[in-house]
N, C-alpha and C. Protein backbone atom coordinates (compact mmCIF):
# COMPACT_ATOMS: atom_id res chain seq x y z
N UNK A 1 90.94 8.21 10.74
CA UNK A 1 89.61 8.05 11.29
C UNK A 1 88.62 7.91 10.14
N UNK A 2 87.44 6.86 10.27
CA UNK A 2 86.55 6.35 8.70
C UNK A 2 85.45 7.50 9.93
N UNK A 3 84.77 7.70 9.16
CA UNK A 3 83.17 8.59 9.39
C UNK A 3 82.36 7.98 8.83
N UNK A 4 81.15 7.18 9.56
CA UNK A 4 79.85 6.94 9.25
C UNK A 4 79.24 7.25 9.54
N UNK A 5 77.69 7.36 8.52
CA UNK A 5 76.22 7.87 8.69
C UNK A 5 75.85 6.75 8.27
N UNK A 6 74.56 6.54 9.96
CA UNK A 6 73.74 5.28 9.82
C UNK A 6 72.91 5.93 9.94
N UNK A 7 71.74 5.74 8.64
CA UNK A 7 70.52 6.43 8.56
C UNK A 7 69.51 5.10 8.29
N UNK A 8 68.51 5.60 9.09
CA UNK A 8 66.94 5.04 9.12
C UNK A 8 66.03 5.04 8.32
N UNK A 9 66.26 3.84 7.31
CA UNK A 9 65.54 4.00 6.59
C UNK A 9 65.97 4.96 5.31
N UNK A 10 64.98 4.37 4.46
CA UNK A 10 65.63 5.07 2.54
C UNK A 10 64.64 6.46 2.63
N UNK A 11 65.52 7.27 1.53
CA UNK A 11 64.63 8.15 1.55
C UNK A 11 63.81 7.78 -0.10
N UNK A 12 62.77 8.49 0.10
CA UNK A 12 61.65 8.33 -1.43
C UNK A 12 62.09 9.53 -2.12
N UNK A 13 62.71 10.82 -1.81
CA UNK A 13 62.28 11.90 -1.97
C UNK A 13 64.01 11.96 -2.81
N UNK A 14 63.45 12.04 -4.41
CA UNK A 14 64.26 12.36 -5.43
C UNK A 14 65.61 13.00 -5.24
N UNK A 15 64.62 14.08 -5.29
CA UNK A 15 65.37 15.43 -5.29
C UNK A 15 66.36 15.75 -3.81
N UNK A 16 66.29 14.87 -2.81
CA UNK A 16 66.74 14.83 -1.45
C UNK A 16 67.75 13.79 -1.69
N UNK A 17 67.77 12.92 -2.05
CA UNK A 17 68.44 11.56 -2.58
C UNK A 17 69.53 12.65 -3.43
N UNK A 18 69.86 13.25 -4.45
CA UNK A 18 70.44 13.39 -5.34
C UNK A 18 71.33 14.75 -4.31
N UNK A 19 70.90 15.63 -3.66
CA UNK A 19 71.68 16.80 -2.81
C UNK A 19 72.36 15.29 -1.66
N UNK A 20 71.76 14.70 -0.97
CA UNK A 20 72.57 13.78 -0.63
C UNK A 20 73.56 13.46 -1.24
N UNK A 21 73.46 12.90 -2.19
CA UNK A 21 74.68 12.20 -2.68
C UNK A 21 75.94 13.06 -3.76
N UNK A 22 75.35 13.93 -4.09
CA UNK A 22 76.01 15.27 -4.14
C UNK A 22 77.08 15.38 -3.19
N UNK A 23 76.85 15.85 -1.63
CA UNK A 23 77.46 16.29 -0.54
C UNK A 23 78.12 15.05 -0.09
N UNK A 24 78.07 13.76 -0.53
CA UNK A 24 78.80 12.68 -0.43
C UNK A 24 79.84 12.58 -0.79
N UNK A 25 79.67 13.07 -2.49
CA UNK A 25 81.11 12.48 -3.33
C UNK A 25 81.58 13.91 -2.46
N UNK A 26 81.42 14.54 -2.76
CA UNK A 26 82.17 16.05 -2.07
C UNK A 26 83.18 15.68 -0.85
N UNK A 27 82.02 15.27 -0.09
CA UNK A 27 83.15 14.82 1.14
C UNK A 27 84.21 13.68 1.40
N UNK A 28 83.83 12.97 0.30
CA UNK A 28 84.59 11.66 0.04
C UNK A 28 86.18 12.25 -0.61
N UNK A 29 85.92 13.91 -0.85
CA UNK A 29 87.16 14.12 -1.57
C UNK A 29 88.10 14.88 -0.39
N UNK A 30 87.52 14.79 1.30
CA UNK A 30 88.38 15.13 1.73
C UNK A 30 88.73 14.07 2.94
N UNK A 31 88.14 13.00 2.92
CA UNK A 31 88.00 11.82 4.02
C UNK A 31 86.87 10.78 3.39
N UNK A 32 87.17 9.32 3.99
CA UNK A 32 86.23 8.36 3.67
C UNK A 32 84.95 9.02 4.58
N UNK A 33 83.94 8.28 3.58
CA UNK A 33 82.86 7.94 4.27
C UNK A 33 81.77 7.04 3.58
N UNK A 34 81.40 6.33 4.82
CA UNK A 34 80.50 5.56 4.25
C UNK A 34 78.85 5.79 5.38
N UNK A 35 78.15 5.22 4.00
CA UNK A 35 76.70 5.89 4.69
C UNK A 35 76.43 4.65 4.19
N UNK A 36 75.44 4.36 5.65
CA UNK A 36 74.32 2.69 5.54
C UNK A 36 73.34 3.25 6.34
N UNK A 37 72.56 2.38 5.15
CA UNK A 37 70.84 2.57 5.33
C UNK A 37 70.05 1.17 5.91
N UNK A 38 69.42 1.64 7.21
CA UNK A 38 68.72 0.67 7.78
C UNK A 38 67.53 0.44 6.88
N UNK A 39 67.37 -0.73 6.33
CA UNK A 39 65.73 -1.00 5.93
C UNK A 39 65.18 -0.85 7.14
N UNK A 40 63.80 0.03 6.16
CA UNK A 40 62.50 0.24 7.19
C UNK A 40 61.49 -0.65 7.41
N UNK A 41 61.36 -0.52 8.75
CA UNK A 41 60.45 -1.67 9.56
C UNK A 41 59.39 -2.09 8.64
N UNK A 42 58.52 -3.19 8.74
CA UNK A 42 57.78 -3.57 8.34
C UNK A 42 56.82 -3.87 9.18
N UNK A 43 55.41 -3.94 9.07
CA UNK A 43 53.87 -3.98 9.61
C UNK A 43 54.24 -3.09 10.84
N UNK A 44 54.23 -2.22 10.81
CA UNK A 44 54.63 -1.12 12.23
C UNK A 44 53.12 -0.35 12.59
N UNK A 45 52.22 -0.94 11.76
CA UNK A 45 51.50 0.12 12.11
C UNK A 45 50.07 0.13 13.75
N UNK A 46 50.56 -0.95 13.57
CA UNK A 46 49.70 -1.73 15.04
C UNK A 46 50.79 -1.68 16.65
N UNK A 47 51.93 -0.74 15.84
CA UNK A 47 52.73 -0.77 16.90
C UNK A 47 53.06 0.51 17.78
N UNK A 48 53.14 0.64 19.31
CA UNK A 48 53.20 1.98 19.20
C UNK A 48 54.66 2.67 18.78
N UNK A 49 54.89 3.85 19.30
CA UNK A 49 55.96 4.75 19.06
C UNK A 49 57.11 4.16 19.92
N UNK A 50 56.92 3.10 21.16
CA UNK A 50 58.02 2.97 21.90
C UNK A 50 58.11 1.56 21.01
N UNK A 51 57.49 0.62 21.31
CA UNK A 51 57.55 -0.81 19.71
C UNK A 51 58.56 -0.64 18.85
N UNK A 52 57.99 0.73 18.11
CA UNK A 52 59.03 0.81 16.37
C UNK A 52 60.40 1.16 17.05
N UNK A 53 60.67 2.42 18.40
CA UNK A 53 61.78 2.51 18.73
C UNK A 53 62.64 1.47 19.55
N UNK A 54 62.12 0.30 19.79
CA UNK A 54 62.93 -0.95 20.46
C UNK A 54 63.50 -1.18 18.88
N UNK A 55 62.17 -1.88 18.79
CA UNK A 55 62.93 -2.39 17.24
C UNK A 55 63.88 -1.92 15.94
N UNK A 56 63.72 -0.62 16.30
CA UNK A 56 64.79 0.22 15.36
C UNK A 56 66.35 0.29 16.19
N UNK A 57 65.95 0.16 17.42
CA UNK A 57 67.53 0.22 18.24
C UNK A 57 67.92 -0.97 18.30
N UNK A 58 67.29 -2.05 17.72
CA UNK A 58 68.21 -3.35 17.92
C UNK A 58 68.88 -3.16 16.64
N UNK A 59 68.44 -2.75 15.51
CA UNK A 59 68.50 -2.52 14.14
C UNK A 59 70.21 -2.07 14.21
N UNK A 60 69.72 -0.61 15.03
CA UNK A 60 71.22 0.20 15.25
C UNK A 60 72.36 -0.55 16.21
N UNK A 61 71.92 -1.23 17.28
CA UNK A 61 73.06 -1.21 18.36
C UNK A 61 73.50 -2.58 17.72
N UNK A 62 72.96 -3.19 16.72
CA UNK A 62 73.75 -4.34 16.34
C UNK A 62 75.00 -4.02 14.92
N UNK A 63 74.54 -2.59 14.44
CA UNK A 63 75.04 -2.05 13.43
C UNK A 63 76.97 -1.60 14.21
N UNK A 64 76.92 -1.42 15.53
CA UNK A 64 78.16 -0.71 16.19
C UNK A 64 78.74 -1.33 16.87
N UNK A 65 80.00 -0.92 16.38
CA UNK A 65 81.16 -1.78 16.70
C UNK A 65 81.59 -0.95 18.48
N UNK A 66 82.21 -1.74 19.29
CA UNK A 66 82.73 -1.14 20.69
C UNK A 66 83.43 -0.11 20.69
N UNK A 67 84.07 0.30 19.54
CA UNK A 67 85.17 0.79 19.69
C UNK A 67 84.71 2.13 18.85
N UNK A 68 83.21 2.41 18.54
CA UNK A 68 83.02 3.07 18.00
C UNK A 68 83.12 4.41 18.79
N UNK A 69 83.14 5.55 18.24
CA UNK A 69 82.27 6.84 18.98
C UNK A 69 80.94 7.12 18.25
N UNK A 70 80.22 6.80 19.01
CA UNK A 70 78.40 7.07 18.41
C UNK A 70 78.48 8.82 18.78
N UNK A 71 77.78 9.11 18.01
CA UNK A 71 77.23 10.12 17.98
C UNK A 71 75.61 10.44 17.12
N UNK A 72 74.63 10.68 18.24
CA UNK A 72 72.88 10.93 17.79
C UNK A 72 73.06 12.39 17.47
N UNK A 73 72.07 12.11 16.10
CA UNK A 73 71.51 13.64 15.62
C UNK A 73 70.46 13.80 16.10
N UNK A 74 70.22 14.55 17.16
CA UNK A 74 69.15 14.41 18.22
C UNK A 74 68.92 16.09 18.59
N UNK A 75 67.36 16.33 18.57
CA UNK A 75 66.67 17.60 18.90
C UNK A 75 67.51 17.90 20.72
N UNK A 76 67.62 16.86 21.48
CA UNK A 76 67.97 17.26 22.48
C UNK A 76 69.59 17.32 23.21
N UNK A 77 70.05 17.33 21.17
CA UNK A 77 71.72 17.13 21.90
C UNK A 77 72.43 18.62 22.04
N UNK A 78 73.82 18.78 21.77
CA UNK A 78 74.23 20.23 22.13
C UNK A 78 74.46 20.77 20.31
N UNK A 79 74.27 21.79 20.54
CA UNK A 79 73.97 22.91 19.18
C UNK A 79 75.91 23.41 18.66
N UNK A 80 75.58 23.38 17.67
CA UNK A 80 77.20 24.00 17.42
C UNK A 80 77.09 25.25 16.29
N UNK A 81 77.93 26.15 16.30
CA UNK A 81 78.10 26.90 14.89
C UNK A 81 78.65 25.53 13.70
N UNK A 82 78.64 26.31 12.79
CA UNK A 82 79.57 25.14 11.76
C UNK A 82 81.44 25.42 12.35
N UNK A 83 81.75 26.80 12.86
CA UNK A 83 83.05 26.72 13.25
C UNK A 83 83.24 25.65 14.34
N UNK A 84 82.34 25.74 15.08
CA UNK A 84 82.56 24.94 16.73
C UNK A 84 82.34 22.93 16.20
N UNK A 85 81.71 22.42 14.78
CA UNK A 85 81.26 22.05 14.48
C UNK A 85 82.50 21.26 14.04
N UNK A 86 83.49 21.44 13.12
CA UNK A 86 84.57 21.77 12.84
C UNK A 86 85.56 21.34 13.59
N UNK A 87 85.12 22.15 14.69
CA UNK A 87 86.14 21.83 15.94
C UNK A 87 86.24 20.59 16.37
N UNK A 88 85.31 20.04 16.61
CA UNK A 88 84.24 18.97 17.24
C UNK A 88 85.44 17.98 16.36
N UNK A 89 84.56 18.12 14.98
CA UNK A 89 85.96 17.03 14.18
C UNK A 89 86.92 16.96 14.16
N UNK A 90 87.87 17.78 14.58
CA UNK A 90 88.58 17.68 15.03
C UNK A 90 89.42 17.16 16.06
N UNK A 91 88.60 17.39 16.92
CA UNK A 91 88.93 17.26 18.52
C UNK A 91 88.99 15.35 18.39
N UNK A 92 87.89 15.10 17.56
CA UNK A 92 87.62 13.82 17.26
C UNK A 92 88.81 12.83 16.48
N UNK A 93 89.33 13.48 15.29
CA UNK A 93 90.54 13.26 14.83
C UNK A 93 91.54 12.94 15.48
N UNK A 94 91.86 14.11 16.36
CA UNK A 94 93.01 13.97 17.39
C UNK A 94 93.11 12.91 18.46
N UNK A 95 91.88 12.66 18.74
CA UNK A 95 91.87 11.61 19.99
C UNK A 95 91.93 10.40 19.61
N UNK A 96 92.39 9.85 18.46
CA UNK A 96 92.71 8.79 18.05
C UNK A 96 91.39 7.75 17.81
N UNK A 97 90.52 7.93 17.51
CA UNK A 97 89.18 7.06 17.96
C UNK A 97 89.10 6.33 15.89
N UNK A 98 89.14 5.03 15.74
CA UNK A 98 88.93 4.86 14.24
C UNK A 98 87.54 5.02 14.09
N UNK A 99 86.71 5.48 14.16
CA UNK A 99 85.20 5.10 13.64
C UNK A 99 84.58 5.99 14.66
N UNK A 100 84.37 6.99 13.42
CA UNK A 100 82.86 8.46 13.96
C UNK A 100 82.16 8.22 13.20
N UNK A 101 80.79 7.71 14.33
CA UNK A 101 79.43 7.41 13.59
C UNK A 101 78.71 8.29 14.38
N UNK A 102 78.01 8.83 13.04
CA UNK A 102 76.32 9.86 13.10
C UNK A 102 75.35 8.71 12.48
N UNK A 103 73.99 9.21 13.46
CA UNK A 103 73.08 7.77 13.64
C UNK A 103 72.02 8.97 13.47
N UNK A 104 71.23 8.87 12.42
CA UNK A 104 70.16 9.57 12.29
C UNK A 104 69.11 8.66 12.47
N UNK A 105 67.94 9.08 13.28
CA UNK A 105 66.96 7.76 14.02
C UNK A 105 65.86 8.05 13.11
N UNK A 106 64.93 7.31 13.49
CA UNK A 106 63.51 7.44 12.54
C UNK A 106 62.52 8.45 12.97
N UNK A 107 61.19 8.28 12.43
CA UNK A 107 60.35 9.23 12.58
C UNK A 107 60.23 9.60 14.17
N UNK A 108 60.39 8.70 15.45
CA UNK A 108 60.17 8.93 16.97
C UNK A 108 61.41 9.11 17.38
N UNK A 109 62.47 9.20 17.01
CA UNK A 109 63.61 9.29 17.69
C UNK A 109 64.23 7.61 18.06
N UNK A 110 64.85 8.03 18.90
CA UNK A 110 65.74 6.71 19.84
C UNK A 110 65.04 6.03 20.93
N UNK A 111 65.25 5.27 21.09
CA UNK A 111 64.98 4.49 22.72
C UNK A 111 66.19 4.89 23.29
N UNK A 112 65.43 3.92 24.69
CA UNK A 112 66.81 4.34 25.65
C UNK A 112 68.01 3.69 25.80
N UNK A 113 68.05 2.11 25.25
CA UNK A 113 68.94 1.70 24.46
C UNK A 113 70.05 2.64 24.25
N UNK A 114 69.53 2.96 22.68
CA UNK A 114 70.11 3.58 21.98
C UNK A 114 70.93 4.73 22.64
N UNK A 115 70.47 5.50 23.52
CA UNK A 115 70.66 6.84 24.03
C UNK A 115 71.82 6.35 25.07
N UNK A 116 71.54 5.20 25.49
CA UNK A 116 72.70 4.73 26.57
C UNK A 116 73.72 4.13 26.07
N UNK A 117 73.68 3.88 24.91
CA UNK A 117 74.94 3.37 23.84
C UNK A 117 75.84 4.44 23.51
N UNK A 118 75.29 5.77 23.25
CA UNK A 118 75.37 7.13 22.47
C UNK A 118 76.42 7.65 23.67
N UNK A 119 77.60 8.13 22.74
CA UNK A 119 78.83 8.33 23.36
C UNK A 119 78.71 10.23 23.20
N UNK A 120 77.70 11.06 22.48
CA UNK A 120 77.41 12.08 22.35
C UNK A 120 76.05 12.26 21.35
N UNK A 121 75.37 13.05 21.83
CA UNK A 121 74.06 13.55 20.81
C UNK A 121 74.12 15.34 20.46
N UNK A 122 74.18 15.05 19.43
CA UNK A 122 74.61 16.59 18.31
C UNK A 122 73.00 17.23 18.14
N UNK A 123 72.77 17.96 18.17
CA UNK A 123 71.32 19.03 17.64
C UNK A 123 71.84 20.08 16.39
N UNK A 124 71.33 19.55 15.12
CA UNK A 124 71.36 20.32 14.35
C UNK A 124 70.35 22.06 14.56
N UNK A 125 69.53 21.87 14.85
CA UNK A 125 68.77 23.05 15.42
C UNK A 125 67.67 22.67 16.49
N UNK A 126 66.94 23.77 16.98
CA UNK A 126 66.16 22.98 18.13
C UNK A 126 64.50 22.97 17.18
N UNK A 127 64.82 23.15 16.13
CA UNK A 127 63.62 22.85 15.41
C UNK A 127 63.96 21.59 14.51
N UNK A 128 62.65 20.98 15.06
CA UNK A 128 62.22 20.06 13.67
C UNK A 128 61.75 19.55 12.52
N UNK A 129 62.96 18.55 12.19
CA UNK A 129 62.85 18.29 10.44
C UNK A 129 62.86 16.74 10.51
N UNK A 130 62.53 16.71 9.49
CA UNK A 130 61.76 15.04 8.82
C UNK A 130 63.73 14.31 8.84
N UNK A 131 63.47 13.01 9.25
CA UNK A 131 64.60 12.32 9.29
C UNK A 131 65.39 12.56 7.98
N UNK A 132 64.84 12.30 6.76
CA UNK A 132 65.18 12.66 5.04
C UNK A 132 65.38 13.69 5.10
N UNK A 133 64.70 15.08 5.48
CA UNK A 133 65.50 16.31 5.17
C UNK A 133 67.18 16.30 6.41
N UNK A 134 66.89 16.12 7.53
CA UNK A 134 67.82 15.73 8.37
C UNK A 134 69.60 15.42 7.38
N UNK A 135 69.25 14.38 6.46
CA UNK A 135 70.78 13.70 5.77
C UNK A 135 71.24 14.70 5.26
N UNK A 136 70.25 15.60 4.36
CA UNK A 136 71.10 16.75 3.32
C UNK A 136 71.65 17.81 4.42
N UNK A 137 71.03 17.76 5.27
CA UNK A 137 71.19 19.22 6.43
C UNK A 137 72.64 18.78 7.25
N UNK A 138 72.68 17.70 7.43
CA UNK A 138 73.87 16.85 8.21
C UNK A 138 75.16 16.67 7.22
N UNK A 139 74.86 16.17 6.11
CA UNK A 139 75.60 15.90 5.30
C UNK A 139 76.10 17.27 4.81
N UNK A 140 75.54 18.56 4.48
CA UNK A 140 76.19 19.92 4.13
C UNK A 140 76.96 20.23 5.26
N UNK A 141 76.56 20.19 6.41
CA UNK A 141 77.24 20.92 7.68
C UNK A 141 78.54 19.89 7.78
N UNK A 142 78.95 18.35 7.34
CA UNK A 142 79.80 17.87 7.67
C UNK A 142 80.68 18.24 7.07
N UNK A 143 80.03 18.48 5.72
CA UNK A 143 81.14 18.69 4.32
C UNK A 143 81.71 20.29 4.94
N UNK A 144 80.87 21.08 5.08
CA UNK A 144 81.26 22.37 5.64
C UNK A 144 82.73 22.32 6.58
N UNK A 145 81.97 21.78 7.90
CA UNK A 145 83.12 21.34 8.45
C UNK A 145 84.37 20.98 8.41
N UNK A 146 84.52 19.96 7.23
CA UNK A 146 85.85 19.39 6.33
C UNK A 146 86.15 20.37 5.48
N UNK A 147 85.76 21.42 5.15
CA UNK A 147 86.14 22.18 4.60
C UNK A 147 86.74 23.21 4.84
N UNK A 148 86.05 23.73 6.47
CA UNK A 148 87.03 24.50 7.00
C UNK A 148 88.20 23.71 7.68
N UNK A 149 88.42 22.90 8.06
CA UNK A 149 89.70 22.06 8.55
C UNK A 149 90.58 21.96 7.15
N UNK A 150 89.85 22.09 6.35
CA UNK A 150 90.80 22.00 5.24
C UNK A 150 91.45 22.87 4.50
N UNK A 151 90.47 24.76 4.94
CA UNK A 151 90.70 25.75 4.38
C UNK A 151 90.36 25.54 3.11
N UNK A 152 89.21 25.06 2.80
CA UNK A 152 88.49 25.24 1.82
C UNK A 152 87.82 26.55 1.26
N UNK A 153 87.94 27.31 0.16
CA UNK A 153 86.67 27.94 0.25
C UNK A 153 85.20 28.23 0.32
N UNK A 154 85.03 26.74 0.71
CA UNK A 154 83.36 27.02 0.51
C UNK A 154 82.40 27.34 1.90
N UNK A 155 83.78 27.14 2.69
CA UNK A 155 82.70 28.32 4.13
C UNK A 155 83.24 29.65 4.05
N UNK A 156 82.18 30.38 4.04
CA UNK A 156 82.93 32.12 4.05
C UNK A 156 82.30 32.36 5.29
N UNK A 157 83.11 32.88 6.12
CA UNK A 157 83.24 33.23 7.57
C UNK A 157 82.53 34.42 7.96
C-alpha cells in the first residue's frame, strides 16, 4: 500500500517546512510516501469562501485516482488515540486497497464535492489549527503510528 498527503497549498513557514520534512524522511524509512502540493489559488480575493472551495475541489478530485481510499483531515471527522490511529493503518493495510490518501484542505475546508468523494474524514482534534501547522501535526501522528505497527520505540505507551 503507497500513502499520500495531498496538501493545499505551500507552506511559507520555515521552521514548519523543515519538522515536515523531518517526519517525512522518518517515515519514508518505514513505508513509501509521497506528499503533493496543490499550488495556491490565484486572485481569490473577490471570491467568496464557497468560490475558493469549488475551485480547490476541482484542484483535488482531479488529483484521485478511483481506486483510491480518500481520507479528509477534517474538524468534523472521527477522533482517534495514536493507538486506535495505528489501528486504522492497519485495518487499511489489510484490506488490500493500493493508495491511502490524506487530503489536507485549505483555509475553508472542503466543498461538498470533495466530502462526497471522501471515502472517510479523520479529526486530528476538535480544535483548530492553520492548514501548515495541520502537516507537522499529521505527519508526527502518522510516523507515530508506523511506529507502533512497527514496534518502534518512539511511542511510549
Amino acid at each position: 500500500m503507497k500513502i499520500k498527503l495531498l496538501l493545499n497549498g505551500k507552506t511559507n513557514d520555515k521552521v514548519l517546512q523543515e519538522l515536515s520534512d523531518r517526519y517525512v524522511k522518518r517515515i519514508k524509512g518505514f513505508t513509501g510516501l509521497e506528499v503533493e502540493v496543490i499550488p495556491d489559488l490565484k486572485n481569490t480575493k473577490h471570491l467568496s469562501p464557497e468560490q475558493v472551495k469549488d475551485k480547490e475541489a476541482k484542484l483535488i478530485l482531479d488529483r484521485l485516482n478511483a481506486s483510491d481510499f480518500v481520507v479528509l483531515l477534517d474538524e468534523k471527522g472521527k477522533e482517534f488515540t495514536s493507538e486506535q490511529f495505528a489501528a486504522f493503518l492497519q485495518k487499511q493495510m489489510n484490506s488490500g486497497i493500493k493508495n491511502l490518501l490524506f487530503v489536507v484542505g485549505g483555509a475553508y475546508g472542503f466543498s461538498e464535492a470533495v466530502y462526497k468523494r471522501a471515502n472517510y474524514k479523520l479529526a486530528l482534534s476538535q480544535m483548530t489549527f492553520s492548514h501548515q501547522l495541520v502537516r507537522v501535526i499529521f505527519l508526527e501522528q502518522l510516523y507515530r503510528g508506523l511506529a507502533i505497527l512497527n514496534h518502534h520505540p518512539y511511542h511510549n505507551p
